[in-house]
PDB file of N, CA and C in Angstrom:
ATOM      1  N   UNK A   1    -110.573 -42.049 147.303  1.00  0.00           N
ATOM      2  CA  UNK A   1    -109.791 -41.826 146.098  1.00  0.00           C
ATOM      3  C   UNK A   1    -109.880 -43.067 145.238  1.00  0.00           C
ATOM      4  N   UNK A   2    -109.423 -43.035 143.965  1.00  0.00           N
ATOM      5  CA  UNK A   2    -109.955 -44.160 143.082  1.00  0.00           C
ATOM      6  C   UNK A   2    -107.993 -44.482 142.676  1.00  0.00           C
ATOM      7  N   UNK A   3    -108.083 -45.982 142.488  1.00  0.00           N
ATOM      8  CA  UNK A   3    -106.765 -46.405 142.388  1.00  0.00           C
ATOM      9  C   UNK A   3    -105.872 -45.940 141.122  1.00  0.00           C
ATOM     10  N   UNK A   4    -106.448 -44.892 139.966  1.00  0.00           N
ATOM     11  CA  UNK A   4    -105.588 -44.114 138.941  1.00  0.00           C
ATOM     12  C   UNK A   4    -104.493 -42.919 139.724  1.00  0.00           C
ATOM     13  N   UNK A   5    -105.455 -42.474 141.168  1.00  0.00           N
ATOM     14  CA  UNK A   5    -104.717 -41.307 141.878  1.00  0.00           C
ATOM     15  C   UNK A   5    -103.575 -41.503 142.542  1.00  0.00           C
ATOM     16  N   UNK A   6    -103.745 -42.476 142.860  1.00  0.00           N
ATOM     17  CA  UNK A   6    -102.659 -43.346 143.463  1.00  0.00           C
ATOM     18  C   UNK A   6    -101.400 -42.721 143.436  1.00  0.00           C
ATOM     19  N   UNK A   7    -100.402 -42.173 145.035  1.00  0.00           N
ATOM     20  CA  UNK A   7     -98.874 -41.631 144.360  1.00  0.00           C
ATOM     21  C   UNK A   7     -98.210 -42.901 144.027  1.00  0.00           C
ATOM     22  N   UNK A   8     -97.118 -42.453 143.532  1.00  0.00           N
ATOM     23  CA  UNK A   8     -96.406 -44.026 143.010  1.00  0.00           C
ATOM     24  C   UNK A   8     -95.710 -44.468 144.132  1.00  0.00           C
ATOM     25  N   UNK A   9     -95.659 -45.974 144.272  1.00  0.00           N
ATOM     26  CA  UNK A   9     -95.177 -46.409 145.463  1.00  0.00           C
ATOM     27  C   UNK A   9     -95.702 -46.382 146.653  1.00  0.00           C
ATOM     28  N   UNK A  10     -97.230 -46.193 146.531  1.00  0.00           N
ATOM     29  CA  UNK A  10     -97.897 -45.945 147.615  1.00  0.00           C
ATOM     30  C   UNK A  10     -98.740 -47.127 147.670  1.00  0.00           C
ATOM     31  N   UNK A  11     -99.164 -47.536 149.187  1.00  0.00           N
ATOM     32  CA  UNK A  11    -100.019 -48.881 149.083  1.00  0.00           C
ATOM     33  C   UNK A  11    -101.718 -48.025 149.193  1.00  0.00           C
ATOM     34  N   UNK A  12    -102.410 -48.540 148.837  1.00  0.00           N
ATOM     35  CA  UNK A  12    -104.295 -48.202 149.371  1.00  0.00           C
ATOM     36  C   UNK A  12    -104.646 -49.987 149.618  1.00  0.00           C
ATOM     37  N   UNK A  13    -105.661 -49.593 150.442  1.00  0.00           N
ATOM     38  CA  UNK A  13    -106.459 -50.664 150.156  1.00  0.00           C
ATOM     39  C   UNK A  13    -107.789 -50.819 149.782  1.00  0.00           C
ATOM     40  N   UNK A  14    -107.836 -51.307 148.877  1.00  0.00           N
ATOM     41  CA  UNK A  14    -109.673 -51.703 148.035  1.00  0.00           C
ATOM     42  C   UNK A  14    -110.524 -51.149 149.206  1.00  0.00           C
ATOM     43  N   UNK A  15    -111.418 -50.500 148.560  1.00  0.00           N
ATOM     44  CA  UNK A  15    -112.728 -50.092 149.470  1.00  0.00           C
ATOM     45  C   UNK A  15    -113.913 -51.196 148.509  1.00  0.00           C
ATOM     46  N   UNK A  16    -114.056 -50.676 147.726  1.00  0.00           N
ATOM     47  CA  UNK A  16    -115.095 -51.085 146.721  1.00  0.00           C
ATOM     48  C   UNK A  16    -114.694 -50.974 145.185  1.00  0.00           C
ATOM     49  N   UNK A  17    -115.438 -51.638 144.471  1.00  0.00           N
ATOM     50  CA  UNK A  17    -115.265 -51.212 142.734  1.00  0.00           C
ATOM     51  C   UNK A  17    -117.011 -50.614 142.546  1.00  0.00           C
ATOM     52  N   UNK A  18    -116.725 -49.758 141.742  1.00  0.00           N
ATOM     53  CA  UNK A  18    -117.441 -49.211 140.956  1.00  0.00           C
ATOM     54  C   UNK A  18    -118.720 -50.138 140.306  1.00  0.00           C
ATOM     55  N   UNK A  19    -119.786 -50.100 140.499  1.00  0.00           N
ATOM     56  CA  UNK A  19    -120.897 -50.415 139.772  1.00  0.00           C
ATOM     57  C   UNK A  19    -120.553 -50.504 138.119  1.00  0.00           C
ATOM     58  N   UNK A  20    -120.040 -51.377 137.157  1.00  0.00           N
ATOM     59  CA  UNK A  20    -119.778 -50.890 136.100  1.00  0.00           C
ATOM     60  C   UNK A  20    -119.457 -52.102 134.853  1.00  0.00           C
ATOM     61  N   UNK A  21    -119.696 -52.318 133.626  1.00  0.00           N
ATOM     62  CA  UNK A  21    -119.649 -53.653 132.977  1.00  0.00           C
ATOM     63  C   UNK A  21    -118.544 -54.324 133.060  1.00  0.00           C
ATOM     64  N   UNK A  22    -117.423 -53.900 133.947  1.00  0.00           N
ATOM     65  CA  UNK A  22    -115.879 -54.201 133.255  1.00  0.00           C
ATOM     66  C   UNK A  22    -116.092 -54.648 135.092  1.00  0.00           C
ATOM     67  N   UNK A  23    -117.503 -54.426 136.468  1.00  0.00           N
ATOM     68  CA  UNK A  23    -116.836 -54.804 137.510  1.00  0.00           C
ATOM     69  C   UNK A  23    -116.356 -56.096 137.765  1.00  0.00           C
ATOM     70  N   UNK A  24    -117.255 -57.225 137.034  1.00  0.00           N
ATOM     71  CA  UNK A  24    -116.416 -58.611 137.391  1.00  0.00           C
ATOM     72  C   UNK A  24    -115.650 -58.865 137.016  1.00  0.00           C
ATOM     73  N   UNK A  25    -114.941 -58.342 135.497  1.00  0.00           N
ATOM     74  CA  UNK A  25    -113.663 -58.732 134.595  1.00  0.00           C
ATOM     75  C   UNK A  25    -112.566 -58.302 136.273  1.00  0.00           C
ATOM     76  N   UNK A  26    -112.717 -57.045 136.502  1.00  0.00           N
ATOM     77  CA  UNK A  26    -111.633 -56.607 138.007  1.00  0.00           C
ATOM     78  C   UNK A  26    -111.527 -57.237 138.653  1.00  0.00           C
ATOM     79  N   UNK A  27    -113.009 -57.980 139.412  1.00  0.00           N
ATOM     80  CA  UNK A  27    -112.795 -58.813 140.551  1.00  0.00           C
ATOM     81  C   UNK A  27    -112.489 -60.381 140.344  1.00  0.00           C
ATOM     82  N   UNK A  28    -112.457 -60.426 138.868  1.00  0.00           N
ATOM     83  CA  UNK A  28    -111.792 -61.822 138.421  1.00  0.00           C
ATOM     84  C   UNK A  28    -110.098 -61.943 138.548  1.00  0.00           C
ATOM     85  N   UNK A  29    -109.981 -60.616 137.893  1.00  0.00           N
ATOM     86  CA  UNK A  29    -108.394 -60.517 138.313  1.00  0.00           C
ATOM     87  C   UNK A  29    -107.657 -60.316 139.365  1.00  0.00           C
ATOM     88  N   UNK A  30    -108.271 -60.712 140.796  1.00  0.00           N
ATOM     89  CA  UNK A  30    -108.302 -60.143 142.025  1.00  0.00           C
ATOM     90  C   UNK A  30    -108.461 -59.120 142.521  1.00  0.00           C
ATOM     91  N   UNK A  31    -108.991 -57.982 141.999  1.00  0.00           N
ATOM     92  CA  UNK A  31    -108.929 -56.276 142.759  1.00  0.00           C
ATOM     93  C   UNK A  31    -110.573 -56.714 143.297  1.00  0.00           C
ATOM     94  N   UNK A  32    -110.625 -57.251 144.677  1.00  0.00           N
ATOM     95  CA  UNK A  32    -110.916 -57.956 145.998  1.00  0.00           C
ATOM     96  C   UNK A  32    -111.043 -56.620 146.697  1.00  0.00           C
ATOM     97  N   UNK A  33    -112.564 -56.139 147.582  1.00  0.00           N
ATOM     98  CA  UNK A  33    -112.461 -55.144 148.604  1.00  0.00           C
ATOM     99  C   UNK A  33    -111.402 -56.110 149.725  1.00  0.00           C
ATOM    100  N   UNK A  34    -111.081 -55.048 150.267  1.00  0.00           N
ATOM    101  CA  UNK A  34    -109.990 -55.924 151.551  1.00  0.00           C
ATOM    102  C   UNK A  34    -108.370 -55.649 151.154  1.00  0.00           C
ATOM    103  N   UNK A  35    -108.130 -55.812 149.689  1.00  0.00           N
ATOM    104  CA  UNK A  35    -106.825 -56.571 149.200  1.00  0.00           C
ATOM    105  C   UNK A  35    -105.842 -55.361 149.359  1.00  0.00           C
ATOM    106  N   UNK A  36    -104.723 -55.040 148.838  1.00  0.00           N
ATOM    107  CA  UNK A  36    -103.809 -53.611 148.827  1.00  0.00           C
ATOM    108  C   UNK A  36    -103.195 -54.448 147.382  1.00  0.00           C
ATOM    109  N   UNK A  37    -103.303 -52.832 146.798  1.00  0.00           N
ATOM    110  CA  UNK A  37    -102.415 -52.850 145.833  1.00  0.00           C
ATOM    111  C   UNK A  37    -101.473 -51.466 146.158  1.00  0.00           C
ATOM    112  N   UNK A  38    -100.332 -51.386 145.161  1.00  0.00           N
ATOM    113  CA  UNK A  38     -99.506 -50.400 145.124  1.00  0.00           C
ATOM    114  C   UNK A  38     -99.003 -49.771 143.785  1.00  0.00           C
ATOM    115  N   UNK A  39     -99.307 -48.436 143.408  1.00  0.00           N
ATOM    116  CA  UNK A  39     -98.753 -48.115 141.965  1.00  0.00           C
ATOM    117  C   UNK A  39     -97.422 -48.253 142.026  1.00  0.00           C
ATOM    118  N   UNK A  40     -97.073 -49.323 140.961  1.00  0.00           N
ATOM    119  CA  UNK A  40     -95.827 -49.597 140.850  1.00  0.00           C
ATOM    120  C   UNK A  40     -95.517 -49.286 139.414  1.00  0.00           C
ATOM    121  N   UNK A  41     -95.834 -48.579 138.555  1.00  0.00           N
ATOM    122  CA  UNK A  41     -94.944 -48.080 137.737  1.00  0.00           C
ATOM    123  C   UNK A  41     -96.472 -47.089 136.734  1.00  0.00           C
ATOM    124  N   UNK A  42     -96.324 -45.965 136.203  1.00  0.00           N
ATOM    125  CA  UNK A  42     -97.186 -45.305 135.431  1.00  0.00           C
ATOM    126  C   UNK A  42     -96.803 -45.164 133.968  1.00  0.00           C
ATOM    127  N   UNK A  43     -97.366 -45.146 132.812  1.00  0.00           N
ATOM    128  CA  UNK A  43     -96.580 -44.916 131.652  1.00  0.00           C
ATOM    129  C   UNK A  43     -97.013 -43.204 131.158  1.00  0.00           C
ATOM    130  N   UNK A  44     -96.198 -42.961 130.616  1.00  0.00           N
ATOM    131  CA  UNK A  44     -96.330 -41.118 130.234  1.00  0.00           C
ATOM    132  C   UNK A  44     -97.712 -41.374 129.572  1.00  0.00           C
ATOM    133  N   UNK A  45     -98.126 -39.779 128.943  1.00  0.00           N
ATOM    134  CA  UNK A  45     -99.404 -39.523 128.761  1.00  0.00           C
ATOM    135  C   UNK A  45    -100.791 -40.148 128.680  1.00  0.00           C
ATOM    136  N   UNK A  46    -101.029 -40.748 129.954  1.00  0.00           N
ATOM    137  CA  UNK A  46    -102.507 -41.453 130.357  1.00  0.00           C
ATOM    138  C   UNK A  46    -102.114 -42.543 130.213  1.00  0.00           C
ATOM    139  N   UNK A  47    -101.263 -43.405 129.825  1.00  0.00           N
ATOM    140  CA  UNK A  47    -101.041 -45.068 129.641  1.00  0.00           C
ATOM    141  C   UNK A  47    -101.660 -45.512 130.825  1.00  0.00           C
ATOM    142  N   UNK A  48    -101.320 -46.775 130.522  1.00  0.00           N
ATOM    143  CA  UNK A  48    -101.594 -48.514 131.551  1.00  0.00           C
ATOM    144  C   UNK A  48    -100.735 -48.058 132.956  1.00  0.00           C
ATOM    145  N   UNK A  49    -101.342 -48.537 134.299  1.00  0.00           N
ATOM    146  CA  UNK A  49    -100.815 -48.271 134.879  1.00  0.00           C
ATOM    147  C   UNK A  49    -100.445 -49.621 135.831  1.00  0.00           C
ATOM    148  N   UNK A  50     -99.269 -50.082 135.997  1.00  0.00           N
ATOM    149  CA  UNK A  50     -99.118 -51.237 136.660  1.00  0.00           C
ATOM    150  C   UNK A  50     -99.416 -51.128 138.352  1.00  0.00           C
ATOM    151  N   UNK A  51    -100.440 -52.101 138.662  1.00  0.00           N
ATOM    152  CA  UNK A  51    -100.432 -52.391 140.136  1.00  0.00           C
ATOM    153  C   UNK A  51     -99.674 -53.714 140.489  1.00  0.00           C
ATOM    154  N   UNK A  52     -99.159 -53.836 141.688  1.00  0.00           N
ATOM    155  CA  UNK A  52     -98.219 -54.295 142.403  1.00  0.00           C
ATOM    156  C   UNK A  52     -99.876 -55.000 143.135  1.00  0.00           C
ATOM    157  N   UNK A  53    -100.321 -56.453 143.374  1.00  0.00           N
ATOM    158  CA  UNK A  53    -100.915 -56.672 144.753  1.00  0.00           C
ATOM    159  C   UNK A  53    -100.587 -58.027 144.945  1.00  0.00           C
ATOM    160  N   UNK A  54    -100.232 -58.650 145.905  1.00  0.00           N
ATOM    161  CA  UNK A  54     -99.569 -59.854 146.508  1.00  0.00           C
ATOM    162  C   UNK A  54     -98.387 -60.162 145.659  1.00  0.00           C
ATOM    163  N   UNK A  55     -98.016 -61.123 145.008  1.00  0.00           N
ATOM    164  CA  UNK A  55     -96.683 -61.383 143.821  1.00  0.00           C
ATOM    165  C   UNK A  55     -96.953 -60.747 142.556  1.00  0.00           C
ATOM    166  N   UNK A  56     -98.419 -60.502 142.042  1.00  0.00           N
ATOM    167  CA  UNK A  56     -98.437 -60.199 140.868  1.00  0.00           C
ATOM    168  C   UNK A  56     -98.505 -59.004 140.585  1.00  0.00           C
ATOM    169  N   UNK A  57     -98.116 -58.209 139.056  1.00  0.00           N
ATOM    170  CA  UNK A  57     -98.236 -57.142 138.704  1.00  0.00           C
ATOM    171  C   UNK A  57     -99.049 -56.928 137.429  1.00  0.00           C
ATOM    172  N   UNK A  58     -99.920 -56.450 137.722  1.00  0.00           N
ATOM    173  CA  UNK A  58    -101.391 -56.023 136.942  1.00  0.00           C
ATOM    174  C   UNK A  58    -101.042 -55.260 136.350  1.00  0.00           C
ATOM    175  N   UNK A  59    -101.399 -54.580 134.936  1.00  0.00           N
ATOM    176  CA  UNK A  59    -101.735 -53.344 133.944  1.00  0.00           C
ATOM    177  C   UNK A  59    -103.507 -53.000 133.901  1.00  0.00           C
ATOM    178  N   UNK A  60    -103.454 -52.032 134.471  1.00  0.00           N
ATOM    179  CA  UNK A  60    -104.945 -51.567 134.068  1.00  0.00           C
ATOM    180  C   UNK A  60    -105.168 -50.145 133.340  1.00  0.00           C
ATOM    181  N   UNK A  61    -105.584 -49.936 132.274  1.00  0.00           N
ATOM    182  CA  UNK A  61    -105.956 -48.390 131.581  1.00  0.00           C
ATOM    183  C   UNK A  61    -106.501 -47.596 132.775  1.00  0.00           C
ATOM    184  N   UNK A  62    -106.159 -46.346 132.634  1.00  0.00           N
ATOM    185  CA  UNK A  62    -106.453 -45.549 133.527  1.00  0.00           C
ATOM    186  C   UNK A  62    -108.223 -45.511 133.979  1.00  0.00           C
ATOM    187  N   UNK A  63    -108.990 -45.620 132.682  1.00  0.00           N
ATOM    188  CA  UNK A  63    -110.136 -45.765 132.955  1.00  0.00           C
ATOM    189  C   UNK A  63    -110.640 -47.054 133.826  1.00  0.00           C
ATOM    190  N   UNK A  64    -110.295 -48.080 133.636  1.00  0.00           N
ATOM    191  CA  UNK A  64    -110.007 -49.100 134.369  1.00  0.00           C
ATOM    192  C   UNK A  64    -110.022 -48.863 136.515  1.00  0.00           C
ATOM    193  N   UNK A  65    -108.975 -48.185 136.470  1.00  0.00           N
ATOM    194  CA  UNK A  65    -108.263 -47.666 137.546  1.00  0.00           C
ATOM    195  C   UNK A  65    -109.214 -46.827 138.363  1.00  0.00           C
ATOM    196  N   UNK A  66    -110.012 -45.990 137.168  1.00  0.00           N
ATOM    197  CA  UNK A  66    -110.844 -45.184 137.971  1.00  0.00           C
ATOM    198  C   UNK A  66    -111.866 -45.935 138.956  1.00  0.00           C
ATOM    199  N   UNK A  67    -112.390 -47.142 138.497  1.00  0.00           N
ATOM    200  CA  UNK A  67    -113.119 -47.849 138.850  1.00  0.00           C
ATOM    201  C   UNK A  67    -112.886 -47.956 140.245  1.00  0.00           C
ATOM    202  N   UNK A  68    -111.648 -48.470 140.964  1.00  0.00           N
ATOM    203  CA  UNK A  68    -111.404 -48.936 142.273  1.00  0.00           C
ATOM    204  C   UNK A  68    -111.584 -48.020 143.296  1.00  0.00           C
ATOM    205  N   UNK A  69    -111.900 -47.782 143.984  1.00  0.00           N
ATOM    206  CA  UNK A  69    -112.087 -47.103 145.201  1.00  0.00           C
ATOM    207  C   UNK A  69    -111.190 -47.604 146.698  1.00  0.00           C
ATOM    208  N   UNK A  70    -110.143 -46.459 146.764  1.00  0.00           N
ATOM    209  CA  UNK A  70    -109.239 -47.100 147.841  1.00  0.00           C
ATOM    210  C   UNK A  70    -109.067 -45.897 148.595  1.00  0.00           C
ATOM    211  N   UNK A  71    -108.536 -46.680 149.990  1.00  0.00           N
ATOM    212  CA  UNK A  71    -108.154 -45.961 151.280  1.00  0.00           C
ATOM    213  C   UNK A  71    -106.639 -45.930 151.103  1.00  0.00           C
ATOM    214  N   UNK A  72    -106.274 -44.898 150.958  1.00  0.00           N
ATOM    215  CA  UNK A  72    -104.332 -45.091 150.988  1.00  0.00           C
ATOM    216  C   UNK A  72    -104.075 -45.010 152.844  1.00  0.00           C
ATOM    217  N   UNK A  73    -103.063 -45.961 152.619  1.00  0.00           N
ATOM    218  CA  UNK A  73    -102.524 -46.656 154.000  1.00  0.00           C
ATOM    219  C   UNK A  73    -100.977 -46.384 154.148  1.00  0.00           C
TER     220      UNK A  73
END
């Protein structure tokens, strides 16, 4: 599943990112195979979706999101 599917409040952990121009901008911001994030908050119709991973809380566009590839745990 890719980290946009995410239920809310649910942890995954990184499998891989997506082959894609935006992949190092991600893995600059830490979305790390290995790491867990958690959807911690969604905004109504397609918005930014905040991830939760170690202290910090990320906004990524849904397209963004699609990118990640995670195992929910």
């Amino acid at each position: 599943m890719t980290a946009d599917k995410l239920p809310l409040n649910k942890t995954g952990k990184i499998l891989e990112i997506k082959t894609s121009p935006l992949k190092i901008n991600l893995m600059e911001l830490g979305f790390l195979p290995g790491k867990y994030i958690t959807l911690h908050h969604q905004a109504p119709s397609g918005g930014p979706l905040a991830f939760q991973m170690e202290e910090t809380l990320l906004a990524l566009r849904k397209s963004e999101a699609e990118l990640i590839l995670v195992e929910l745990i």
